[in-house]
PDB file of N, CA and C in Angstrom:
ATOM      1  N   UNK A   1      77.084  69.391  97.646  1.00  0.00           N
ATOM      2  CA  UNK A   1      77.691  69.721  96.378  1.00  0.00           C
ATOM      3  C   UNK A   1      79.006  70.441  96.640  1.00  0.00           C
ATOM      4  N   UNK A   2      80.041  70.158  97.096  1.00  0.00           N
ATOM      5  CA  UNK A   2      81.126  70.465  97.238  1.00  0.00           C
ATOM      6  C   UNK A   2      81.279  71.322  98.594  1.00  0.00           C
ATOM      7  N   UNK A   3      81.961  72.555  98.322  1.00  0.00           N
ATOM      8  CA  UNK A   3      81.784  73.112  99.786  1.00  0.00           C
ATOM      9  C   UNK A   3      80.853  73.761  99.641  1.00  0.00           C
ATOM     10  N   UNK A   4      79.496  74.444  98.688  1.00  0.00           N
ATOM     11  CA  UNK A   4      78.796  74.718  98.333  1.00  0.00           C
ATOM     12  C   UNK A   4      77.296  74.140  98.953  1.00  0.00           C
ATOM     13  N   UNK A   5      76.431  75.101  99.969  1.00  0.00           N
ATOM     14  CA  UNK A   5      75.292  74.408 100.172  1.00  0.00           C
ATOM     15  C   UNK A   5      74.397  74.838  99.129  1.00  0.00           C
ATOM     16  N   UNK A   6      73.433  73.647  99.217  1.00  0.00           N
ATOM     17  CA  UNK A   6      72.199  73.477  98.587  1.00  0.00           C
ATOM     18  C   UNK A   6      71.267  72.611  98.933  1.00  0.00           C
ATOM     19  N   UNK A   7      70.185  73.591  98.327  1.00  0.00           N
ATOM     20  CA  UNK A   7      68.425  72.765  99.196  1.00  0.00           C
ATOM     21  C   UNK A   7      68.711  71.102  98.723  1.00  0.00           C
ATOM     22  N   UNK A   8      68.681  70.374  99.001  1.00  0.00           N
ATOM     23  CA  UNK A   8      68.142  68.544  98.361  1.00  0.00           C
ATOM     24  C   UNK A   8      67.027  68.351  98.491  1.00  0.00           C
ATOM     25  N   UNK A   9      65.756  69.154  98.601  1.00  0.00           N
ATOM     26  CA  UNK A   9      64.271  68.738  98.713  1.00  0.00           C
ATOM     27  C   UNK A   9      63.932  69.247  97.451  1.00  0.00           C
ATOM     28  N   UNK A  10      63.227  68.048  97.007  1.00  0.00           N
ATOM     29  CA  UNK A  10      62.145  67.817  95.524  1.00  0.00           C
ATOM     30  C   UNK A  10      61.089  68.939  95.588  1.00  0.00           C
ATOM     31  N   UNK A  11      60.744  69.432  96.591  1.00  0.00           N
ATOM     32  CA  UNK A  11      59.628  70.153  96.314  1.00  0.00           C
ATOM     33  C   UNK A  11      59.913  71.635  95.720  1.00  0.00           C
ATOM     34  N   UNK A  12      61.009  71.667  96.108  1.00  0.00           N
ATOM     35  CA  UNK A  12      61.546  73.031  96.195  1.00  0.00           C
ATOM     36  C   UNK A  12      62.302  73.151  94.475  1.00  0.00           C
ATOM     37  N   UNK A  13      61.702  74.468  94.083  1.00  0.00           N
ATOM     38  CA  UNK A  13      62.140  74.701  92.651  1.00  0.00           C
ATOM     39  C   UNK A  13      63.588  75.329  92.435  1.00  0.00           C
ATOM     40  N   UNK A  14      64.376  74.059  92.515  1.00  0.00           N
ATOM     41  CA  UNK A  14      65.711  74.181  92.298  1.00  0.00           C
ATOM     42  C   UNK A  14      66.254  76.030  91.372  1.00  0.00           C
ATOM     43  N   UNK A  15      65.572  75.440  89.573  1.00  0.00           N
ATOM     44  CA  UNK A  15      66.221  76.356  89.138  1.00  0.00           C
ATOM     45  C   UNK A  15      65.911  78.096  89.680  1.00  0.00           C
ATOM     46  N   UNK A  16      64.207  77.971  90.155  1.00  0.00           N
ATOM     47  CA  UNK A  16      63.393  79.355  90.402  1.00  0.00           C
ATOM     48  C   UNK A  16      64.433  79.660  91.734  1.00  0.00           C
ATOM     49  N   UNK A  17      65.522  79.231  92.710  1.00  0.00           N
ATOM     50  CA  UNK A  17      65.864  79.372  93.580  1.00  0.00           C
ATOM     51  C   UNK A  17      66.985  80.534  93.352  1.00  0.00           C
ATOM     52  N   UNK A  18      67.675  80.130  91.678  1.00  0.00           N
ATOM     53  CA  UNK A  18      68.688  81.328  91.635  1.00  0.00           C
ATOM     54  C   UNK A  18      68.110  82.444  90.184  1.00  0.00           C
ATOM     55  N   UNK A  19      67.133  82.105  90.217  1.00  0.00           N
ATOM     56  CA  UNK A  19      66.523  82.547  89.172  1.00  0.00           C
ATOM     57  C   UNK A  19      67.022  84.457  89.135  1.00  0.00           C
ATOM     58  N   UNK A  20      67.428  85.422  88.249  1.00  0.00           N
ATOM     59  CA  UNK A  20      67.792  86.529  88.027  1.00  0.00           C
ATOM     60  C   UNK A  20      67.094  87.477  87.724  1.00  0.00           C
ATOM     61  N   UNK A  21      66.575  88.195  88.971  1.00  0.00           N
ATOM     62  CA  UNK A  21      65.809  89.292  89.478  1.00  0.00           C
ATOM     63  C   UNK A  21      65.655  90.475  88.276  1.00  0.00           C
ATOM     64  N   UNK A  22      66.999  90.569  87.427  1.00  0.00           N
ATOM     65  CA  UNK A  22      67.044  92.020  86.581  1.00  0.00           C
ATOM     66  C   UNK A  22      66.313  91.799  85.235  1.00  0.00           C
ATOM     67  N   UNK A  23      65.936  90.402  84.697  1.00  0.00           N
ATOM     68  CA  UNK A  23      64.943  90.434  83.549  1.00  0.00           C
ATOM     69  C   UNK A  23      63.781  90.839  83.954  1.00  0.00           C
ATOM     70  N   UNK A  24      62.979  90.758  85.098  1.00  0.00           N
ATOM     71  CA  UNK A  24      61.807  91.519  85.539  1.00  0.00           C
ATOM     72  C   UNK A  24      62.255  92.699  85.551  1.00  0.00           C
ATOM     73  N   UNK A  25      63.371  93.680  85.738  1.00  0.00           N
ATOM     74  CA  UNK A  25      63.435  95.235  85.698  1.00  0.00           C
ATOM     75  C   UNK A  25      63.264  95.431  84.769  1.00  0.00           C
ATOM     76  N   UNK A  26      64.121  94.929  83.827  1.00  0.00           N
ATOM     77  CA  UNK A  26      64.633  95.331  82.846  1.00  0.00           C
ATOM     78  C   UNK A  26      63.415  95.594  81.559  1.00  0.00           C
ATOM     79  N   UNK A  27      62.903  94.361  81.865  1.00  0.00           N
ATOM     80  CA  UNK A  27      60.963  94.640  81.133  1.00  0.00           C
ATOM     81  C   UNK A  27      60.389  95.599  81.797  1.00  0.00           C
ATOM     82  N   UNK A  28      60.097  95.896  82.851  1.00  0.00           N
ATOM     83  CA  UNK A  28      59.347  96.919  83.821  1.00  0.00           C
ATOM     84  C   UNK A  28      59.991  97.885  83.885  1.00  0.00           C
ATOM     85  N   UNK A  29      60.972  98.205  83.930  1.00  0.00           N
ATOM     86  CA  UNK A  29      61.705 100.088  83.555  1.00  0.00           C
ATOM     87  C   UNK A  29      61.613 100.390  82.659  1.00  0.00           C
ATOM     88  N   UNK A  30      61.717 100.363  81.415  1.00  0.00           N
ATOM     89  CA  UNK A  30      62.014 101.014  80.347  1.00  0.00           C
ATOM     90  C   UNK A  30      60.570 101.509  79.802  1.00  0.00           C
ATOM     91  N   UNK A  31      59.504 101.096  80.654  1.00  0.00           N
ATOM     92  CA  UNK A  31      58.052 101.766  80.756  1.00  0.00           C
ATOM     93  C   UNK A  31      58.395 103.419  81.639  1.00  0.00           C
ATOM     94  N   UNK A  32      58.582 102.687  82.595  1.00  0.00           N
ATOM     95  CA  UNK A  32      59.052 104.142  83.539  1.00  0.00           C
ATOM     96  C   UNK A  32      59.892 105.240  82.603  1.00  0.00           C
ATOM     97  N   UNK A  33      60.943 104.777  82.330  1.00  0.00           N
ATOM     98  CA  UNK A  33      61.816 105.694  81.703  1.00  0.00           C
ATOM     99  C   UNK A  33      60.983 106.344  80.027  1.00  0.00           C
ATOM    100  N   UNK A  34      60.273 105.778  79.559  1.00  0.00           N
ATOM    101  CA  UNK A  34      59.554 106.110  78.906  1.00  0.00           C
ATOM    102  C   UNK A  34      58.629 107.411  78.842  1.00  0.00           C
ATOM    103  N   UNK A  35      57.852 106.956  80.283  1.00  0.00           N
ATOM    104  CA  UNK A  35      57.351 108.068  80.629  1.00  0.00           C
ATOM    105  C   UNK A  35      58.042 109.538  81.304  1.00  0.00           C
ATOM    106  N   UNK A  36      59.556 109.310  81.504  1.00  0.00           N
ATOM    107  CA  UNK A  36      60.034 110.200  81.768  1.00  0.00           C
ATOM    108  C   UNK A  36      60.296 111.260  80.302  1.00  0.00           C
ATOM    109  N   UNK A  37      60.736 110.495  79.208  1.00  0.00           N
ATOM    110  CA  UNK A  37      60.778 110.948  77.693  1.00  0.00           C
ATOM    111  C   UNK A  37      62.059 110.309  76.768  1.00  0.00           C
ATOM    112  N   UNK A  38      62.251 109.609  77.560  1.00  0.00           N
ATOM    113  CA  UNK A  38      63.121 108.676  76.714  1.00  0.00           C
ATOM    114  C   UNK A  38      62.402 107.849  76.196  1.00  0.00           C
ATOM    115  N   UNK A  39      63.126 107.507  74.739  1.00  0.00           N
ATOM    116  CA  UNK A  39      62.438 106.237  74.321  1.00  0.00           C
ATOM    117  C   UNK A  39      63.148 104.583  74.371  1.00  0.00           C
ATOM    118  N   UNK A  40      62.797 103.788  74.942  1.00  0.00           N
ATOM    119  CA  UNK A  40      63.436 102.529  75.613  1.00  0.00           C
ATOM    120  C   UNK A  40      64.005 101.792  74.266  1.00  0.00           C
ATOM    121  N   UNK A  41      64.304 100.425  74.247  1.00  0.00           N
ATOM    122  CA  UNK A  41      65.170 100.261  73.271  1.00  0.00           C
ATOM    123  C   UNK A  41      64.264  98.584  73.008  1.00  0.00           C
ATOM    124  N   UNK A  42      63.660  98.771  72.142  1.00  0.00           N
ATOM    125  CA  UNK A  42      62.638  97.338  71.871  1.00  0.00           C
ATOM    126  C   UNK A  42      63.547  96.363  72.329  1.00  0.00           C
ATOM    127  N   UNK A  43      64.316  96.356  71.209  1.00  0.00           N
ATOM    128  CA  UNK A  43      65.046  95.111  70.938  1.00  0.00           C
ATOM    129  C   UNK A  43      65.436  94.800  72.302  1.00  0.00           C
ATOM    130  N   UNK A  44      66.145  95.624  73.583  1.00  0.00           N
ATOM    131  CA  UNK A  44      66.619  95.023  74.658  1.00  0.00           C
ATOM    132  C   UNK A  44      65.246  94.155  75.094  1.00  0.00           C
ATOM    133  N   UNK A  45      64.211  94.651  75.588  1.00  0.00           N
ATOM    134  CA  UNK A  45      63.110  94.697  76.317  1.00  0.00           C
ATOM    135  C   UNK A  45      62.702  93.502  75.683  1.00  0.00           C
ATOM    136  N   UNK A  46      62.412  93.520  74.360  1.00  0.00           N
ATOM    137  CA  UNK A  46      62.024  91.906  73.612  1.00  0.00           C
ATOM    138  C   UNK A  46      63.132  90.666  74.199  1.00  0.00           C
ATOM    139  N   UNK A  47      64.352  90.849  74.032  1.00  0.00           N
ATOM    140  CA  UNK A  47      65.399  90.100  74.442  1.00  0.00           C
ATOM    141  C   UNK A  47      65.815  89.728  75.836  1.00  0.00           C
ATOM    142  N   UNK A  48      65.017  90.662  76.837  1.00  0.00           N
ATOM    143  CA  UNK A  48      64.584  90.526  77.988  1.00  0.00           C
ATOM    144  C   UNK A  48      63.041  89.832  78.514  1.00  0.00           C
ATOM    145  N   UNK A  49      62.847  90.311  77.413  1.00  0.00           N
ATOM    146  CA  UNK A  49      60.878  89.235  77.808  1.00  0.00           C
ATOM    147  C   UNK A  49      61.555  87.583  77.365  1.00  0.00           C
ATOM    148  N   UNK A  50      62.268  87.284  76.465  1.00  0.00           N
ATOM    149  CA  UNK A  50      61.771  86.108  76.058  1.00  0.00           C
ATOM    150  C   UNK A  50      63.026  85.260  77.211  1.00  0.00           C
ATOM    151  N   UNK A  51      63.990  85.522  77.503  1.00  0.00           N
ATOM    152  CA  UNK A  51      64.994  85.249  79.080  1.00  0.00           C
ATOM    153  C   UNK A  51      63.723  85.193  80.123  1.00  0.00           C
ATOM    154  N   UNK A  52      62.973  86.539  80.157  1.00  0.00           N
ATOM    155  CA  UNK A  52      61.829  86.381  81.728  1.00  0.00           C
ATOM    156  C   UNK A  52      60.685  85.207  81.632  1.00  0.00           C
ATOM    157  N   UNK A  53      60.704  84.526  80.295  1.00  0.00           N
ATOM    158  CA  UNK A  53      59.777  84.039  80.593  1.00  0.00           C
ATOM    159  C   UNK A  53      60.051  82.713  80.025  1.00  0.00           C
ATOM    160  N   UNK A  54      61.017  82.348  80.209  1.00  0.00           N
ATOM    161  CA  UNK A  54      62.055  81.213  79.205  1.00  0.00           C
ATOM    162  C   UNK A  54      61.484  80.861  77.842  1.00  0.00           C
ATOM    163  N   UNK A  55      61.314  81.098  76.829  1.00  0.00           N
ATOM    164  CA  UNK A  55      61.177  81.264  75.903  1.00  0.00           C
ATOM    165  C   UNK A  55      61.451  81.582  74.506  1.00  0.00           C
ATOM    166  N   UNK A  56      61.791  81.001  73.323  1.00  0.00           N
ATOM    167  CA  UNK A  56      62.998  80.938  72.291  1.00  0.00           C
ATOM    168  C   UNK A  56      62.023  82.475  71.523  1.00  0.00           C
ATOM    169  N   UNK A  57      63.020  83.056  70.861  1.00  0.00           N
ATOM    170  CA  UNK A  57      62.295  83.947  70.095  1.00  0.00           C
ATOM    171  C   UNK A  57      61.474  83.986  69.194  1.00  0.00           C
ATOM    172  N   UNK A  58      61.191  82.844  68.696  1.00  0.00           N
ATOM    173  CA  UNK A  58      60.249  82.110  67.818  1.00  0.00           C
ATOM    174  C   UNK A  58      59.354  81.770  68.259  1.00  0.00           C
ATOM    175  N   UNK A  59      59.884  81.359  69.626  1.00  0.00           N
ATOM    176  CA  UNK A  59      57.905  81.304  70.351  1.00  0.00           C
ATOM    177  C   UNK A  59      57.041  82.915  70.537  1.00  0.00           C
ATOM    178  N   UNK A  60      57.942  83.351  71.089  1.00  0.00           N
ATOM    179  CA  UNK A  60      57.704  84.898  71.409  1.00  0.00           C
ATOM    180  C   UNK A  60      57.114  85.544  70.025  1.00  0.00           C
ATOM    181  N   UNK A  61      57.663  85.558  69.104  1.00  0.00           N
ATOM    182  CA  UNK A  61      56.858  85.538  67.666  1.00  0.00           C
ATOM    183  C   UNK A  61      56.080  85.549  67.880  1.00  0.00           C
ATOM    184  N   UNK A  62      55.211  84.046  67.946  1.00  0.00           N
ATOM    185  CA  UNK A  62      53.977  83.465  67.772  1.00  0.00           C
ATOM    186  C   UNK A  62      53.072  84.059  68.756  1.00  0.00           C
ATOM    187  N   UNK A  63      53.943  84.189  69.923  1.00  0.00           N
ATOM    188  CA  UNK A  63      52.566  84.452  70.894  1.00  0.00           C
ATOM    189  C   UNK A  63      52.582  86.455  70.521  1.00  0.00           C
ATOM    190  N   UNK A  64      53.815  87.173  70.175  1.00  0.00           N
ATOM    191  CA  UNK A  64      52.906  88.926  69.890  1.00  0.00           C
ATOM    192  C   UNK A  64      51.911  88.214  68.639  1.00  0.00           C
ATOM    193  N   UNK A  65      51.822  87.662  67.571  1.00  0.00           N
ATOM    194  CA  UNK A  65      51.397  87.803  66.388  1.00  0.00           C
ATOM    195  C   UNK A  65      52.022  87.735  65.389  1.00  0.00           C
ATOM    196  N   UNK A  66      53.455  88.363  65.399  1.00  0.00           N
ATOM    197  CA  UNK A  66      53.945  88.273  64.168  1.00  0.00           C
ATOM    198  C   UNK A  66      54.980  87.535  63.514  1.00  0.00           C
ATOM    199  N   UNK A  67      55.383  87.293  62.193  1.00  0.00           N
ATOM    200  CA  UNK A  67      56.195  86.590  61.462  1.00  0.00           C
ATOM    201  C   UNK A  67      57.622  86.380  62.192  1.00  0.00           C
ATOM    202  N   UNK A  68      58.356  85.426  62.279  1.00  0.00           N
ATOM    203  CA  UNK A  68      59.850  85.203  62.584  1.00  0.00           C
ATOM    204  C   UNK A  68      60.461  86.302  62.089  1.00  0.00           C
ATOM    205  N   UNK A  69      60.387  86.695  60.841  1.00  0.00           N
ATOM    206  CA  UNK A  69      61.388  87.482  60.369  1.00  0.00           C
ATOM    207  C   UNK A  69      60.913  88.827  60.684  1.00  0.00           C
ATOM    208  N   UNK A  70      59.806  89.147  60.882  1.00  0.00           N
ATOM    209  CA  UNK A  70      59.399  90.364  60.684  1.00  0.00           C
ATOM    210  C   UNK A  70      59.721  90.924  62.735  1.00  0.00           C
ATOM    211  N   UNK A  71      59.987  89.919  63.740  1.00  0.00           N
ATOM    212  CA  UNK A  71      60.272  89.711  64.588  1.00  0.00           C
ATOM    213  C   UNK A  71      61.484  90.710  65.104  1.00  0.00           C
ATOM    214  N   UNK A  72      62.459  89.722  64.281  1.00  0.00           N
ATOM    215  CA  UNK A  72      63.611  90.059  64.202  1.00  0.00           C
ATOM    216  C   UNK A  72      64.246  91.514  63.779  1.00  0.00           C
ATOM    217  N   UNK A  73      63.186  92.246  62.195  1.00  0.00           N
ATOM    218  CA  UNK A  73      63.123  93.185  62.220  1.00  0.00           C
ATOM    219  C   UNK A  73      62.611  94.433  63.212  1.00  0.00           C
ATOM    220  N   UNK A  74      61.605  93.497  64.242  1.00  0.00           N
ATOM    221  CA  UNK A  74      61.589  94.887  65.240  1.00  0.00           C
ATOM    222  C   UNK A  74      62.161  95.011  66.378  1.00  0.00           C
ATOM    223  N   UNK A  75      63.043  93.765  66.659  1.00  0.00           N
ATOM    224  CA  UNK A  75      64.079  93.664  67.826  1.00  0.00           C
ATOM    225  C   UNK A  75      65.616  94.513  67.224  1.00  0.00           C
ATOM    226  N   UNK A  76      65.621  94.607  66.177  1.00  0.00           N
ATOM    227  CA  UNK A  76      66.394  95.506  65.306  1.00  0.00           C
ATOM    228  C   UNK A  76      66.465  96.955  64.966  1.00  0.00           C
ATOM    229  N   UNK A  77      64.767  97.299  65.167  1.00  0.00           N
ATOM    230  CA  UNK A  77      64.411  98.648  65.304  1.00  0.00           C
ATOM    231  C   UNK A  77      64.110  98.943  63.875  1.00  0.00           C
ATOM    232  N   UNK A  78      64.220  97.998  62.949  1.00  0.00           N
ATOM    233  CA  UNK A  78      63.915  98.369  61.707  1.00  0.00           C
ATOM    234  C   UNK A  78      62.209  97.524  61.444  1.00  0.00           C
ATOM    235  N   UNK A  79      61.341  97.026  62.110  1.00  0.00           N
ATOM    236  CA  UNK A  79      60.131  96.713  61.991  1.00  0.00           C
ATOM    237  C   UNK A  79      59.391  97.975  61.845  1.00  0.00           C
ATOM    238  N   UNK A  80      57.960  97.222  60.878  1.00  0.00           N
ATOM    239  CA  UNK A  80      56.526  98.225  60.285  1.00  0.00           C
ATOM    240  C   UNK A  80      56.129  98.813  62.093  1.00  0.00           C
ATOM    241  N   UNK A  81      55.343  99.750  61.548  1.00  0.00           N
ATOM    242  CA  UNK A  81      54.585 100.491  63.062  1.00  0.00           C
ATOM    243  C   UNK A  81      53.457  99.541  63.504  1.00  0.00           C
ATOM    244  N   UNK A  82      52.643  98.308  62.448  1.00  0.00           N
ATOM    245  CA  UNK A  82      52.019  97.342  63.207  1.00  0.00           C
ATOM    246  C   UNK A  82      52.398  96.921  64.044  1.00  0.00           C
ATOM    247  N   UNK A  83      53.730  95.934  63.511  1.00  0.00           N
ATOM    248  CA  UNK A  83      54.728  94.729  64.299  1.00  0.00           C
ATOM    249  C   UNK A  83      55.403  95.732  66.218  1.00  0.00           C
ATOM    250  N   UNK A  84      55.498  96.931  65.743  1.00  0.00           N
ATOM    251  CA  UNK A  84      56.070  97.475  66.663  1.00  0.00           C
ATOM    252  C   UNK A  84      55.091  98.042  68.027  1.00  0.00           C
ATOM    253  N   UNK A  85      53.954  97.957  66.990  1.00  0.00           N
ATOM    254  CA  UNK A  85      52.661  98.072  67.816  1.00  0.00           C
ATOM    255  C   UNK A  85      52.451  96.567  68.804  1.00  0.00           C
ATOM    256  N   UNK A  86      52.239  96.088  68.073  1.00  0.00           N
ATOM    257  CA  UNK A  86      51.725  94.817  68.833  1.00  0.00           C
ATOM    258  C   UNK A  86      53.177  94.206  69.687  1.00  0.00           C
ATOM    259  N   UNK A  87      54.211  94.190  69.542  1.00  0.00           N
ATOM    260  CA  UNK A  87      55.211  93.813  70.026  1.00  0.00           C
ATOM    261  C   UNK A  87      55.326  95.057  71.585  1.00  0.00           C
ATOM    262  N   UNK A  88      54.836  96.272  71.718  1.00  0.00           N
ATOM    263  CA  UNK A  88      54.550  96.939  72.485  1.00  0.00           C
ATOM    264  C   UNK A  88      53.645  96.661  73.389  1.00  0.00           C
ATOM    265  N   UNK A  89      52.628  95.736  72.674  1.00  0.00           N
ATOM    266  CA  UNK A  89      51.091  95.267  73.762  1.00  0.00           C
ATOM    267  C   UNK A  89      51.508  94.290  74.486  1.00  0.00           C
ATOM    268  N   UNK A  90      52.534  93.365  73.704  1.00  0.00           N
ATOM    269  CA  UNK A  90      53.215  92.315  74.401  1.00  0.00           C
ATOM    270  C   UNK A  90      53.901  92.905  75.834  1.00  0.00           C
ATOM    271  N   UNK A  91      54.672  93.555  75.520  1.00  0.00           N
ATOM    272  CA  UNK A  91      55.619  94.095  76.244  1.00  0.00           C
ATOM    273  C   UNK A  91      54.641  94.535  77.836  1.00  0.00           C
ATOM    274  N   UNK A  92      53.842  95.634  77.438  1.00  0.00           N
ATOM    275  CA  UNK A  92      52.764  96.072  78.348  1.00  0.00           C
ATOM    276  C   UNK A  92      52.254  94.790  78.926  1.00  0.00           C
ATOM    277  N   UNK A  93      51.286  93.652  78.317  1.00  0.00           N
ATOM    278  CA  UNK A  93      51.244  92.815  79.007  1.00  0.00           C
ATOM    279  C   UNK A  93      51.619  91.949  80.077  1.00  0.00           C
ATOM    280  N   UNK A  94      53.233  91.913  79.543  1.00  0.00           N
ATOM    281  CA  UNK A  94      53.678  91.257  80.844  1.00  0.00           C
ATOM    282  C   UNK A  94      54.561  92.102  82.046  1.00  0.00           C
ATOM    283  N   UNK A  95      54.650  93.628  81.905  1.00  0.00           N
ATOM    284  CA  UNK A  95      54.783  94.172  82.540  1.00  0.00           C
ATOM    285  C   UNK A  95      53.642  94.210  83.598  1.00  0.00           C
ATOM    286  N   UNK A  96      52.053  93.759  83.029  1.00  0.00           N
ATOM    287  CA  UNK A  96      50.995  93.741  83.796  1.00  0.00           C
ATOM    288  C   UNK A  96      51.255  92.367  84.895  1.00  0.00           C
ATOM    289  N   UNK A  97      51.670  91.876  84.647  1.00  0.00           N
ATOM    290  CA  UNK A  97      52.122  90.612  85.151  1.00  0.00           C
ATOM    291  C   UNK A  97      52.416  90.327  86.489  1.00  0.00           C
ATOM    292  N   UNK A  98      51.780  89.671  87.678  1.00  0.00           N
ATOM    293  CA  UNK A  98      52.613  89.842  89.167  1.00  0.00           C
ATOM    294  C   UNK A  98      54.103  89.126  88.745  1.00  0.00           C
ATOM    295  N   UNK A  99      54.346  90.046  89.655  1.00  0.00           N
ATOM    296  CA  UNK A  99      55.813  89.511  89.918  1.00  0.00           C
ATOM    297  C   UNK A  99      56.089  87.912  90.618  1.00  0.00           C
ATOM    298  N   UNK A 100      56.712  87.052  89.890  1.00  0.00           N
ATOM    299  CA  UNK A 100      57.050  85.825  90.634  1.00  0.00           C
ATOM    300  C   UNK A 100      57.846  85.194  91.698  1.00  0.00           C
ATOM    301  N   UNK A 101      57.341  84.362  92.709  1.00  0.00           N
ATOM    302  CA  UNK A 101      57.880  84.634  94.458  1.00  0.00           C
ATOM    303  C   UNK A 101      59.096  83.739  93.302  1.00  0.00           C
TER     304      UNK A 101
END
């Protein structure tokens, strides 16, 4: 590919090869920093889960539980304490998550 090397074997997962290490922090710190006494910033951390796990925000919806719009309201910081609840379990969840080679 130009003067540029690259793998040419099929087996090998092209895109996972340059895949970007800081959406796994970026979900997984703001737990840490949390517990230091800051409070983390949903909306990044949501907007960072659904990049870590390729995923449109509408899917991400569906899989915390809640409504598109009501979504949007807690990536905004203006969502109910349910939505913000469960959008938190999400969050925890895949922080539970191994990390991918």
């Amino acid at each position: 590919m130009g003067h540029y090397w690259a793998w040419r074997d099929e087996e090998t997962d092209g895109q996972g090869l340059f895949q970007d290490e800081t959406a796994v922090w970026v979900v997984r710190l703001p737990g840490v920093s949390a517990k230091a006494g800051e409070r983390p910033d949903l909306g990044a951390r949501l907007e960072a889960a659904a990049h870590l796990v390729l995923m449109t925000h509408e899917e991400q919806a569906t899989r915390i539980g809640i409504g598109r719009s009501t979504y949007y309201e807690v990536k905004a910081g203006r969502g109910g304490k349910k939505a913000r609840r469960r959008a938190e379990a999400y969050l925890r969840s895949l922080e539970a998550m191994p990390k991918p080679d």
